[in-house]
C-alpha atoms as a PDB file:
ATOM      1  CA  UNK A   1      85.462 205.212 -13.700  1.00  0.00           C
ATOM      2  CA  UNK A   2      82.244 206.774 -15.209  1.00  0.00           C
ATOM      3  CA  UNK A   3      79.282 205.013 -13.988  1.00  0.00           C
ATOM      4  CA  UNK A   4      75.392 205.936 -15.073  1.00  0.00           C
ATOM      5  CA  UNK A   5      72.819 205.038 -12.274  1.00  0.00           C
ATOM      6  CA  UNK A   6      69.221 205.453 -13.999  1.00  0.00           C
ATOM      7  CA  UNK A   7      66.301 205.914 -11.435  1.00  0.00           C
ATOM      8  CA  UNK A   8      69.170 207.837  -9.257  1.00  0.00           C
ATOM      9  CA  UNK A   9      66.228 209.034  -7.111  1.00  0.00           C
ATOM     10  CA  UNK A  10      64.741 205.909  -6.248  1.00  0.00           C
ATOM     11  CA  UNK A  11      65.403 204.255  -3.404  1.00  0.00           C
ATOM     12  CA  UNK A  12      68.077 201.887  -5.099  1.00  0.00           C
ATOM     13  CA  UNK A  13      69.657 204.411  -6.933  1.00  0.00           C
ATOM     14  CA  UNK A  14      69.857 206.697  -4.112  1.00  0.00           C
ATOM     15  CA  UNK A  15      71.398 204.040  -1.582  1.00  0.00           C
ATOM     16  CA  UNK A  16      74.049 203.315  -4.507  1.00  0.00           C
ATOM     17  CA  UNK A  17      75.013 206.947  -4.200  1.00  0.00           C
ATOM     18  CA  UNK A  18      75.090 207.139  -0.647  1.00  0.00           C
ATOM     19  CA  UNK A  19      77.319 204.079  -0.500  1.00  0.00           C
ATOM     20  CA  UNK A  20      80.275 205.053  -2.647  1.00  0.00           C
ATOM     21  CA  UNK A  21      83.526 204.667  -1.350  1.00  0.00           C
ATOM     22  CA  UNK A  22      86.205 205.320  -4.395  1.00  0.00           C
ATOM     23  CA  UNK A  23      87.188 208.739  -5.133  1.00  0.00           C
ATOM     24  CA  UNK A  24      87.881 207.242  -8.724  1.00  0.00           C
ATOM     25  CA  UNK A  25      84.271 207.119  -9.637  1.00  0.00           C
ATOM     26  CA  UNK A  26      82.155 209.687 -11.588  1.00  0.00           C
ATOM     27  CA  UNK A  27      78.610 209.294 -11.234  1.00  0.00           C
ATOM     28  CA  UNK A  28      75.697 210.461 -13.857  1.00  0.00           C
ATOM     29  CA  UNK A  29      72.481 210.124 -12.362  1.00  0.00           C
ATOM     30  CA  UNK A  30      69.132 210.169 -14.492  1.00  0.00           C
ATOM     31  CA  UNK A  31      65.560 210.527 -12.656  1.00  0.00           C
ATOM     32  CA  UNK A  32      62.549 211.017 -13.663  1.00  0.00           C
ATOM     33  CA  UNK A  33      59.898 213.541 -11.535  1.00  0.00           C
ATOM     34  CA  UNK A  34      58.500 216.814 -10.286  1.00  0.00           C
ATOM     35  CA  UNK A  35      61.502 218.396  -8.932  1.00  0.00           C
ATOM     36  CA  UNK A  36      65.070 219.132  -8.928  1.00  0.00           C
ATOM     37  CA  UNK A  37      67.911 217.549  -7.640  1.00  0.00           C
ATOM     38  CA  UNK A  38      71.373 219.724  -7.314  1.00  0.00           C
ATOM     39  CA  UNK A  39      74.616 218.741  -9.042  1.00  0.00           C
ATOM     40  CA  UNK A  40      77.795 217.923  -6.653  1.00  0.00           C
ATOM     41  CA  UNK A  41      81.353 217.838  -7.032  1.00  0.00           C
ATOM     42  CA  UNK A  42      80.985 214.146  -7.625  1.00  0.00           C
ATOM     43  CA  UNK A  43      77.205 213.713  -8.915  1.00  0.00           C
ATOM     44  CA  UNK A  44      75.994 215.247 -11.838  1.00  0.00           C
ATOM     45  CA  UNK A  45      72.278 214.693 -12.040  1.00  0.00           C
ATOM     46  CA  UNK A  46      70.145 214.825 -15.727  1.00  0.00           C
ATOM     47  CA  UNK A  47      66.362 214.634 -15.995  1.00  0.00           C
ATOM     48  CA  UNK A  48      65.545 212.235 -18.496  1.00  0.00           C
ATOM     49  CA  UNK A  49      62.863 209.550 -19.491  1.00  0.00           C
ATOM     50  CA  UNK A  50      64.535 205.939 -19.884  1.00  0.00           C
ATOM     51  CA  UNK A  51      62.369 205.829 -23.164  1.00  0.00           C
ATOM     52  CA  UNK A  52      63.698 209.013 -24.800  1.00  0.00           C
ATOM     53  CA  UNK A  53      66.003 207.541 -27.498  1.00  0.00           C
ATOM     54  CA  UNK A  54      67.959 210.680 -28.752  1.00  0.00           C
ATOM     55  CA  UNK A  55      68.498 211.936 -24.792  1.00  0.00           C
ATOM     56  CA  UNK A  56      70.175 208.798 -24.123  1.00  0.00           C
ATOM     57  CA  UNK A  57      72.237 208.402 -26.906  1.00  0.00           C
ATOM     58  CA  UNK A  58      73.050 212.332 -26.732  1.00  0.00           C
ATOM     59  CA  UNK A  59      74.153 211.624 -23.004  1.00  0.00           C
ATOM     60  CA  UNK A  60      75.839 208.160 -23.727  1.00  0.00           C
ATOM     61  CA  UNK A  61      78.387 209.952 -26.495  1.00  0.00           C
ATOM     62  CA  UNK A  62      78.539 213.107 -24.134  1.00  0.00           C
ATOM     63  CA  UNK A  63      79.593 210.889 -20.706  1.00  0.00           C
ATOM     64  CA  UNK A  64      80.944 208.038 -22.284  1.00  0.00           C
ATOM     65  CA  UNK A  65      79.948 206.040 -19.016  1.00  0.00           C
ATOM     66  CA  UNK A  66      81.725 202.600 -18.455  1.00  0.00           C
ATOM     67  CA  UNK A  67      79.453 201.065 -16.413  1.00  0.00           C
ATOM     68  CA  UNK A  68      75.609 201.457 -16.199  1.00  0.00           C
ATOM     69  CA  UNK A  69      72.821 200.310 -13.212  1.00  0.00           C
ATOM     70  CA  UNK A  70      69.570 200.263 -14.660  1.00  0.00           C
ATOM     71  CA  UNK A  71      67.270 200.700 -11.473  1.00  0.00           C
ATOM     72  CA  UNK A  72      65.021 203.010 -13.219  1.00  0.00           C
ATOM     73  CA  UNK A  73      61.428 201.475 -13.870  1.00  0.00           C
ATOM     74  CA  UNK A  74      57.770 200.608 -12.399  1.00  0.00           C
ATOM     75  CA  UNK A  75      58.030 198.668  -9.524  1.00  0.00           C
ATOM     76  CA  UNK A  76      54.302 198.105  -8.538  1.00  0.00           C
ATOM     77  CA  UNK A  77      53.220 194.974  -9.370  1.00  0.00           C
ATOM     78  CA  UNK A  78      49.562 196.476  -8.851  1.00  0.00           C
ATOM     79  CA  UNK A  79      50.082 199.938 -11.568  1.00  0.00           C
ATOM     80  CA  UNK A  80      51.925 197.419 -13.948  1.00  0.00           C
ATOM     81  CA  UNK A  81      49.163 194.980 -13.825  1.00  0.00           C
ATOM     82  CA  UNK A  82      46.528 198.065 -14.731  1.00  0.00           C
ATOM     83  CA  UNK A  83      48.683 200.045 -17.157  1.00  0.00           C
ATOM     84  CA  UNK A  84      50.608 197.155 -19.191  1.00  0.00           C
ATOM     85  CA  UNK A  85      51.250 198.889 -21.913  1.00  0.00           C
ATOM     86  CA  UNK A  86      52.942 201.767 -20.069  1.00  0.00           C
ATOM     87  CA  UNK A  87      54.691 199.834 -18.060  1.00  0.00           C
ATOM     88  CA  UNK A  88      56.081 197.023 -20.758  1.00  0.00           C
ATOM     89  CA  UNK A  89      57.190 200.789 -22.781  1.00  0.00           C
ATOM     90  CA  UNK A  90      59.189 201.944 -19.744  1.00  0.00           C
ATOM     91  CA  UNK A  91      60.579 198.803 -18.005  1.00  0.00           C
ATOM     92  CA  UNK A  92      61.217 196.480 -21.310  1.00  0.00           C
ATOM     93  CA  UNK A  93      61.746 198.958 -23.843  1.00  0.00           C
ATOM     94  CA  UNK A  94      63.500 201.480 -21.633  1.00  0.00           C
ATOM     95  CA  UNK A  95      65.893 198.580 -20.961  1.00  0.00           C
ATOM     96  CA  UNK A  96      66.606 198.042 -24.460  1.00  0.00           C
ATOM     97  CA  UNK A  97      67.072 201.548 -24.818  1.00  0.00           C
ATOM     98  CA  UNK A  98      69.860 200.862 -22.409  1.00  0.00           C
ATOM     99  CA  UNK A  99      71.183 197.932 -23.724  1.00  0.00           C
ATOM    100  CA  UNK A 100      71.267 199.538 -27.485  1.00  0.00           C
ATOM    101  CA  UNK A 101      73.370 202.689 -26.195  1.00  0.00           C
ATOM    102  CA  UNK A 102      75.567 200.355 -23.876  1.00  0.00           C
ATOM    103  CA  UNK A 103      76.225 198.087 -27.373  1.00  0.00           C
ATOM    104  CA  UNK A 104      77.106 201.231 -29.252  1.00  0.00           C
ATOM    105  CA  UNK A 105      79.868 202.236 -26.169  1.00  0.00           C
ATOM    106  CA  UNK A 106      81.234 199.237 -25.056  1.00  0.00           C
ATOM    107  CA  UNK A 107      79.705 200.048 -21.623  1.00  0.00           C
ATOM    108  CA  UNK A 108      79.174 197.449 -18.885  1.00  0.00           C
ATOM    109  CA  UNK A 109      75.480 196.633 -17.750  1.00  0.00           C
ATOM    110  CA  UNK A 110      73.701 195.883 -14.939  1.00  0.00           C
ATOM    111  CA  UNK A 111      70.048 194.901 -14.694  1.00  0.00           C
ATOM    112  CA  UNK A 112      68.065 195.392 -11.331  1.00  0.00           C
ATOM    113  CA  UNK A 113      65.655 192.550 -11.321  1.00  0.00           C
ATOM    114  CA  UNK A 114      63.001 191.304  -8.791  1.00  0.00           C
ATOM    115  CA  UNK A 115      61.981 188.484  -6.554  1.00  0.00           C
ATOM    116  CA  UNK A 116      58.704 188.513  -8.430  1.00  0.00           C
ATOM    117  CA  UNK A 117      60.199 186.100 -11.054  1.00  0.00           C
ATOM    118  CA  UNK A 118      59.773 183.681  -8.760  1.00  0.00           C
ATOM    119  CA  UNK A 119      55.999 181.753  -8.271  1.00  0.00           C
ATOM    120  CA  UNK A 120      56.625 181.299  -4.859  1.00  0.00           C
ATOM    121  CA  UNK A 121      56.218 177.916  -4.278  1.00  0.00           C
ATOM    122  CA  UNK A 122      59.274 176.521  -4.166  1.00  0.00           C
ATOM    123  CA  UNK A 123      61.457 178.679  -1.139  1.00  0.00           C
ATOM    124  CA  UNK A 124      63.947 178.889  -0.973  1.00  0.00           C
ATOM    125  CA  UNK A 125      65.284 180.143  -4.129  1.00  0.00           C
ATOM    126  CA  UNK A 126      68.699 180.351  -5.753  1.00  0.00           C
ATOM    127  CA  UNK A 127      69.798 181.548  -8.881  1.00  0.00           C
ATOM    128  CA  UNK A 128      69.881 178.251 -10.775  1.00  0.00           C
ATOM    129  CA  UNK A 129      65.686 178.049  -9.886  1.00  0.00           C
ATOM    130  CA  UNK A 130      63.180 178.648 -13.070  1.00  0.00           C
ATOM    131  CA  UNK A 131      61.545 181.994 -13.474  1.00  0.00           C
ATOM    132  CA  UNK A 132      57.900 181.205 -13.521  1.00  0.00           C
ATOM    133  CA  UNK A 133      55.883 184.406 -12.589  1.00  0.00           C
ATOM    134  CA  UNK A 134      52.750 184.184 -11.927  1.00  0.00           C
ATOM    135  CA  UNK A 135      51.778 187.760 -12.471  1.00  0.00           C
ATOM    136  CA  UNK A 136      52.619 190.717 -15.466  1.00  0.00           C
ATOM    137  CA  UNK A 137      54.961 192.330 -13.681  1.00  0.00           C
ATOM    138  CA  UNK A 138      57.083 189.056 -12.790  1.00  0.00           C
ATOM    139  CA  UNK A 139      56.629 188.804 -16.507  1.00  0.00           C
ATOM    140  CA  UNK A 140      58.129 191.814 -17.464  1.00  0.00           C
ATOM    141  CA  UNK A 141      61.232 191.333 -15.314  1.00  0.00           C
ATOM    142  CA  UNK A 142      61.564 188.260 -16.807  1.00  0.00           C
ATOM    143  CA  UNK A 143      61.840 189.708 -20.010  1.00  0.00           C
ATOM    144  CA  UNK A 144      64.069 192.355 -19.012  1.00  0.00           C
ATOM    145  CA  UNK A 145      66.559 189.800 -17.758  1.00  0.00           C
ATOM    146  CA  UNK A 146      66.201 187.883 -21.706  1.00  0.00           C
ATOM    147  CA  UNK A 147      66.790 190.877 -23.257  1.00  0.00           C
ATOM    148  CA  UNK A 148      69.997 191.722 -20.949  1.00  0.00           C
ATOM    149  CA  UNK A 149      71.428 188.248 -21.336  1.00  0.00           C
ATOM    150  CA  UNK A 150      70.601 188.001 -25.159  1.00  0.00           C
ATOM    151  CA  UNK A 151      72.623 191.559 -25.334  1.00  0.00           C
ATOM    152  CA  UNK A 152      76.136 191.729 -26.940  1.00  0.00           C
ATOM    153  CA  UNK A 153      77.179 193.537 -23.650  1.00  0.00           C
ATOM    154  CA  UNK A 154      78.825 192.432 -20.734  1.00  0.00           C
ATOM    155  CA  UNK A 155      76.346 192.090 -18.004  1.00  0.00           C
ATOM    156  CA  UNK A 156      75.048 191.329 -14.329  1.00  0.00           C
ATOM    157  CA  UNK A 157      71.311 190.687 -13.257  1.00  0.00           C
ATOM    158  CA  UNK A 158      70.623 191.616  -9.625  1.00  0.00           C
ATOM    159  CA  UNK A 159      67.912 190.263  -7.786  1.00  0.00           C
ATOM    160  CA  UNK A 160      67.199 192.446  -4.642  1.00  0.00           C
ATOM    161  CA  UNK A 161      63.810 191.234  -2.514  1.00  0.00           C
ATOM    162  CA  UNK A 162      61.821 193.444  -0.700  1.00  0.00           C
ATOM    163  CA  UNK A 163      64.445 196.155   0.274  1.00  0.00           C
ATOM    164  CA  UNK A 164      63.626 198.885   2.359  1.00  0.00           C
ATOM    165  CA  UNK A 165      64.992 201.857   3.698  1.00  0.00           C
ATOM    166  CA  UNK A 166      65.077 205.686   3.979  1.00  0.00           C
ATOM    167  CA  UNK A 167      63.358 206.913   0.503  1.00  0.00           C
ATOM    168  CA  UNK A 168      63.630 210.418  -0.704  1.00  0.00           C
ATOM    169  CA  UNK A 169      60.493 212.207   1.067  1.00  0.00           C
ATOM    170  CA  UNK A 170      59.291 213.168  -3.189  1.00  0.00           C
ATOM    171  CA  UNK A 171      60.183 209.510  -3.991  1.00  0.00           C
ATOM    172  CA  UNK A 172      57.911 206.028  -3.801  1.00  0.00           C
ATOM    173  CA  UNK A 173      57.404 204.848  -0.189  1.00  0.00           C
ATOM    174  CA  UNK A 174      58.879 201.228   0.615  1.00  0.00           C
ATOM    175  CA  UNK A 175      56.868 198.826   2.634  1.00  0.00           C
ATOM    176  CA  UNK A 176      59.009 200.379   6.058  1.00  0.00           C
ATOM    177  CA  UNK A 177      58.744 203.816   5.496  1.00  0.00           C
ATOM    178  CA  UNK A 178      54.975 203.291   4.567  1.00  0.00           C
ATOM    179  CA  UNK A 179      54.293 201.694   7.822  1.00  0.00           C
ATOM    180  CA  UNK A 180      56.038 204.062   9.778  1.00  0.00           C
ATOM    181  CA  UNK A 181      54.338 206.665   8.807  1.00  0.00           C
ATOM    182  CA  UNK A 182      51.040 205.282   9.604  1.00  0.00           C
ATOM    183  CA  UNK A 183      51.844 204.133  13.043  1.00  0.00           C
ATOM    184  CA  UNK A 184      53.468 207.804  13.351  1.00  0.00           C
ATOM    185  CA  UNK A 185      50.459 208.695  13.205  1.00  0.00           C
ATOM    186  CA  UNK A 186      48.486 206.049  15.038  1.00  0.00           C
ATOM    187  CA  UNK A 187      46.904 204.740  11.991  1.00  0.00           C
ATOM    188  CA  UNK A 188      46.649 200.832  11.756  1.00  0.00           C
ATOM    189  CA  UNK A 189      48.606 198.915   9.756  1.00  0.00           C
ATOM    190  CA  UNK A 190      47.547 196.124   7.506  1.00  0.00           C
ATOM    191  CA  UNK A 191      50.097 193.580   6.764  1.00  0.00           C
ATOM    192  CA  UNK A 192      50.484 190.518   4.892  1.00  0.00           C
ATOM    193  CA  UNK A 193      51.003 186.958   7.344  1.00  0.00           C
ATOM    194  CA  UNK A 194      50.788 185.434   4.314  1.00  0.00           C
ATOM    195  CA  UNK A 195      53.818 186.345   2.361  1.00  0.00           C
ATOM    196  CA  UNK A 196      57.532 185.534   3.275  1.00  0.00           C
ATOM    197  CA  UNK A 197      60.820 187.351   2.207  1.00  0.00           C
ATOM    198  CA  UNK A 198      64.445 187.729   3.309  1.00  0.00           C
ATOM    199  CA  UNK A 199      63.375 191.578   3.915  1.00  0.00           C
ATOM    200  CA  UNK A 200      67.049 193.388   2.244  1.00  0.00           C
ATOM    201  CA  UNK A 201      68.076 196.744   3.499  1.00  0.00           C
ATOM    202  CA  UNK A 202      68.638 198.761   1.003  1.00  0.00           C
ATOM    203  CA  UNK A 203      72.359 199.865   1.439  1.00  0.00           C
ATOM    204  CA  UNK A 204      73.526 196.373   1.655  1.00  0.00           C
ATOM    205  CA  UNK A 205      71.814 196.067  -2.478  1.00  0.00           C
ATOM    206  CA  UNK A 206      73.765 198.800  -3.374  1.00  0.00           C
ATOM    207  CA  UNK A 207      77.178 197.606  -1.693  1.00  0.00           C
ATOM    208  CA  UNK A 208      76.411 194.176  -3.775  1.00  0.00           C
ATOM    209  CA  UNK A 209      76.474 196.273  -6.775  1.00  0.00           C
ATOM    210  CA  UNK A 210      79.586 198.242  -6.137  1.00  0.00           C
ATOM    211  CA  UNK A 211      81.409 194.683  -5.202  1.00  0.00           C
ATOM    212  CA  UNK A 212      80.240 193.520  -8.714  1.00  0.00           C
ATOM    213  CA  UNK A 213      81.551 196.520 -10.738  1.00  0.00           C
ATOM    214  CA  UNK A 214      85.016 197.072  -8.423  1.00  0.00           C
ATOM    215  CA  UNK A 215      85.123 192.835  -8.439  1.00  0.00           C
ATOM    216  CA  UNK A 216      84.117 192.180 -12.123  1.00  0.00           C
ATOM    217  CA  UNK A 217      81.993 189.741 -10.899  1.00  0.00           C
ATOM    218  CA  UNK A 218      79.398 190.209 -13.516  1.00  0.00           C
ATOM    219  CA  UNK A 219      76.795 187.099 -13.062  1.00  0.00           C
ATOM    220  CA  UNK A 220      73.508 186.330 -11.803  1.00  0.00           C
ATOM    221  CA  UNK A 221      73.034 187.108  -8.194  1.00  0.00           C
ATOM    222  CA  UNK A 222      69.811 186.974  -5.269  1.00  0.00           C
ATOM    223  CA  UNK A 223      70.572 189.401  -3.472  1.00  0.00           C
ATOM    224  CA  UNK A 224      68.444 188.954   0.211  1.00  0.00           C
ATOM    225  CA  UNK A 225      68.914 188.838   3.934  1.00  0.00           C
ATOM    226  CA  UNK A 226      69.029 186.724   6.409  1.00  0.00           C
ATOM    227  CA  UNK A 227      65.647 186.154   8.129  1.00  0.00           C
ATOM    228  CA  UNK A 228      63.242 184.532   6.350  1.00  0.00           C
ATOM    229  CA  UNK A 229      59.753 186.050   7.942  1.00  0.00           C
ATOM    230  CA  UNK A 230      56.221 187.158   7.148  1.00  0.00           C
ATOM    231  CA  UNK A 231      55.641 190.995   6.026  1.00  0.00           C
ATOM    232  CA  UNK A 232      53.375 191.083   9.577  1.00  0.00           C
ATOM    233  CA  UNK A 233      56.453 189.217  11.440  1.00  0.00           C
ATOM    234  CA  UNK A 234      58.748 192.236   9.418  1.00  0.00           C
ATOM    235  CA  UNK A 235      56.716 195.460   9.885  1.00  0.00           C
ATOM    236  CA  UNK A 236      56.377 194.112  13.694  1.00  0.00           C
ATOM    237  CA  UNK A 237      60.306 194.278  14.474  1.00  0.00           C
ATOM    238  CA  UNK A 238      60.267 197.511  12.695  1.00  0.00           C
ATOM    239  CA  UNK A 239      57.711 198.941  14.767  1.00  0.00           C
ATOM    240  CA  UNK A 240      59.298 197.197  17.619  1.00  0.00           C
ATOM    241  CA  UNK A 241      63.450 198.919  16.869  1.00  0.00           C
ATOM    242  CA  UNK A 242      61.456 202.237  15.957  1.00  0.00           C
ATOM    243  CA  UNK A 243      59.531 202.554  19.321  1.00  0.00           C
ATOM    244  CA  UNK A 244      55.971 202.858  18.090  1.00  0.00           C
ATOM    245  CA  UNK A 245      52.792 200.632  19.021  1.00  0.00           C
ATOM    246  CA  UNK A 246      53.182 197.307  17.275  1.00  0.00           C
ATOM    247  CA  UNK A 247      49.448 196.536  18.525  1.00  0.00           C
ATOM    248  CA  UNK A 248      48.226 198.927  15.413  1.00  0.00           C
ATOM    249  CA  UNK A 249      49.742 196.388  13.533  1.00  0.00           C
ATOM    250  CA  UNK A 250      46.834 193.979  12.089  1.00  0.00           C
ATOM    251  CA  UNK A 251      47.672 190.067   9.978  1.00  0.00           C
ATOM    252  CA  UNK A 252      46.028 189.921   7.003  1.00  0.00           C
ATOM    253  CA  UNK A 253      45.886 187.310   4.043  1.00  0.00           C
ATOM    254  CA  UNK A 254      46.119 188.303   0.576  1.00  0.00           C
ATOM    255  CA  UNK A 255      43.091 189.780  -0.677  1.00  0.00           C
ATOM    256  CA  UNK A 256      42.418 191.975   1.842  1.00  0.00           C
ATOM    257  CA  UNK A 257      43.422 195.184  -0.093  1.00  0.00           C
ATOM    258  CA  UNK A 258      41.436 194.045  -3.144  1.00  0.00           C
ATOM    259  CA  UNK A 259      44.173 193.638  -4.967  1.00  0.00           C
ATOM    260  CA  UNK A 260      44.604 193.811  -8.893  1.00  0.00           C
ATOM    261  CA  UNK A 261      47.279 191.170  -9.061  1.00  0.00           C
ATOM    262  CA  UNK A 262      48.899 188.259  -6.790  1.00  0.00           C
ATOM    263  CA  UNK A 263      51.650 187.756  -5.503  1.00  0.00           C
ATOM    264  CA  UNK A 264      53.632 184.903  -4.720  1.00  0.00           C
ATOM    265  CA  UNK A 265      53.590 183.590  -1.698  1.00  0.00           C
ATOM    266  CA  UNK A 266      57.194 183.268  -0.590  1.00  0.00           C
ATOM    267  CA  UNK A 267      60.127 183.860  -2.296  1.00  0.00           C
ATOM    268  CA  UNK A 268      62.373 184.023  -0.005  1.00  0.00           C
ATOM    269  CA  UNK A 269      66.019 183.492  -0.816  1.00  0.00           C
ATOM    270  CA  UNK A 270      69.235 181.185  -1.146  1.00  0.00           C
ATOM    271  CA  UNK A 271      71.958 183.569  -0.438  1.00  0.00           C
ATOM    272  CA  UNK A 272      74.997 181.161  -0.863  1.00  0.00           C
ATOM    273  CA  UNK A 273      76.289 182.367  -4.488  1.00  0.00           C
ATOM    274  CA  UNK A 274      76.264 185.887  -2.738  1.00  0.00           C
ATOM    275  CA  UNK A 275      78.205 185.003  -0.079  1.00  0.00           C
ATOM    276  CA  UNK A 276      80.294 183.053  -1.915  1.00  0.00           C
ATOM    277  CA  UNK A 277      81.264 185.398  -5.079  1.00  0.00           C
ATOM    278  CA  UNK A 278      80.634 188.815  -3.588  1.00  0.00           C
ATOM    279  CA  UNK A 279      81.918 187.856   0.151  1.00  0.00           C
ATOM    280  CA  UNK A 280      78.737 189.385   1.347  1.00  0.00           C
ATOM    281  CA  UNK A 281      77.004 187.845   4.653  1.00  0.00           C
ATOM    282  CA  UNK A 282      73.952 188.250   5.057  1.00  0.00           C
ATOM    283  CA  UNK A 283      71.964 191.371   7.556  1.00  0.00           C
ATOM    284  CA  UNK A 284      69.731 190.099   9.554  1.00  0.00           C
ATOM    285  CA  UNK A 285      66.515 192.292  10.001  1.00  0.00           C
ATOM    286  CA  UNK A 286      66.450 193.778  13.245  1.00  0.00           C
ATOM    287  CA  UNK A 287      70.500 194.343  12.316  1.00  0.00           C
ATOM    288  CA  UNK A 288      69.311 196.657   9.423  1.00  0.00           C
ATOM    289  CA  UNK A 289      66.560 198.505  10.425  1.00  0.00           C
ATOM    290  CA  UNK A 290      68.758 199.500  13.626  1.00  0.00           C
ATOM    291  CA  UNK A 291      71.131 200.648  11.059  1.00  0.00           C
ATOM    292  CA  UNK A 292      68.233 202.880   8.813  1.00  0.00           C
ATOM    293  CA  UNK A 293      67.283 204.292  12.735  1.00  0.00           C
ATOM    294  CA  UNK A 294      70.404 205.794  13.004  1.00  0.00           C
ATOM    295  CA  UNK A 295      70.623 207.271   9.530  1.00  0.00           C
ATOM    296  CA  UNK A 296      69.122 210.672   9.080  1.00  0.00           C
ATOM    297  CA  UNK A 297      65.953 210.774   6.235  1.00  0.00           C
ATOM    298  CA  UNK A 298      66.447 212.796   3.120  1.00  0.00           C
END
């Protein structure tokens, strides 16, 4: 099976390659960025901007894929809030860029989505809840997820919530890796106690997404895990499984870091469809960062 990851060097992307286990698939991986990445026997990697119309279609009728993730896209709520029209270019009409070449092949499509659809006020959170986000970013996944269900393709929406994990070194930090580095260092770490999640590691996303292709279980899903806790409560078990000083660690309420945009306050999620449909159980936290200590960092 030929399957397209866009944003292959994100953090998503890269935990969906990490985690494939059938020899059947062929993988095309697009990224944007300053560097290189090396083809292998089973990756074949292509520069190329989700809003260039003639690369995609060129690669669509050269790989044929049957299956496309779409992880590529801005993910900070703060640069999409300051650069709206960039960001509504790359992460609506990149997707319909997508969605138009997908129509044209008969390919299979599935949309990474956010927590951030959510307002936050109404924890937990399944998949039947309204989207009401309460800033643009929220907005703009939102519209990503109209656009993907309005589509004549056959499609899946996944709803990962705060992952974390090992990022490429070149790549966006995560919320872990962030504060790792700090308190490396023994820099102080500011943290929300203000803001609840079912933290997700990362790997446990992409294995969701591989049970949805290999399953055909293509639906709506929250994908989340098990503890529902604070980012301070979060970043303090990480510090805690990673051996470093959890006293650098300092609670703070939103506003702190001056901020361009809210977020919601909790979002935390209902994890029962998952469970259910794509016989996942939930990781518990200190479960999954134990796991990301033993992996080596890219």
């Amino acid at each position: 099976m030929r399957v397209l990851i866009t944003g292959g060097t994100g953090l998503l992307g890269k935990a969906l390659i990490e985690t494939i286990d059938n020899t059947n698939y062929e993988i095309i991986a697009t990224y944007l960025g300053n560097y290189n990445m090396e083809d292998t026997t089973r990756i074949k990697y292509k520069k190329l901007d989700v809003r260039d119309i003639d690369g995609y279609s060129s690669l669509f009728r050269e790989c044929k894929p049957e299956v496309v993730v779409h992880t590529a896209g801005i993910g900070s709520p703060d640069y999409a809030e300051k650069n709206k029209e960039e960001t509504w270019a790359i992460n609506v009409g990149g997707t319909q860029n997508i969605l138009n070449n997908c129509e044209r092949h008969d390919s299979k499509f599935i949309y990474v989505s956010s927590n951030g659809i959510y307002d936050g006020n109404k924890a937990p959170y399944s998949e039947n809840d309204k989207a009401e986000p309460i800033n643009y970013y929220g907005k703009i996944k939102v519209e990503g997820e109209r656009i993907t269900q309005e589509s004549r393709v056959i499609n899946a929406i996944i709803r990962p919530i705060l992952m974390y994990g090992w990022n490429y070194s070149f790549e966006r930090p995560n919320i872990v890796t962030l504060s790792l580095s700090k308190l490396q260092k023994g820099d102080k770490v500011f943290a929300y106690n203000d803001v609840y999640a079912n933290p997700l590691f990362v790997q446990s996303c992409a294995e969701a997404i591989w049970m949805v292709i290999e399953e055909g279980k293509y639906d709506t899903f929250n994908i989340g895990g098990k503890d529902g806790l604070s980012v301070y409560e979060f970043i303090k078990k990480a510090a805690k499984i990673f051996e470093l000083d959890a006293n650098l660690i300092i609670p703070v309420q939103q506003g702190f870091f001056n901020e361009l945009t809210k977020r919601p306050k909790d979002t935390s999620y209902n994890t029962e469809k998952m469970q259910k449909i794509l016989k996942l159980t939930p990781l518990p936290v200190a479960e999954g960062l134990l796991l990301m200590k033993k992996m080596k960092r890219l």
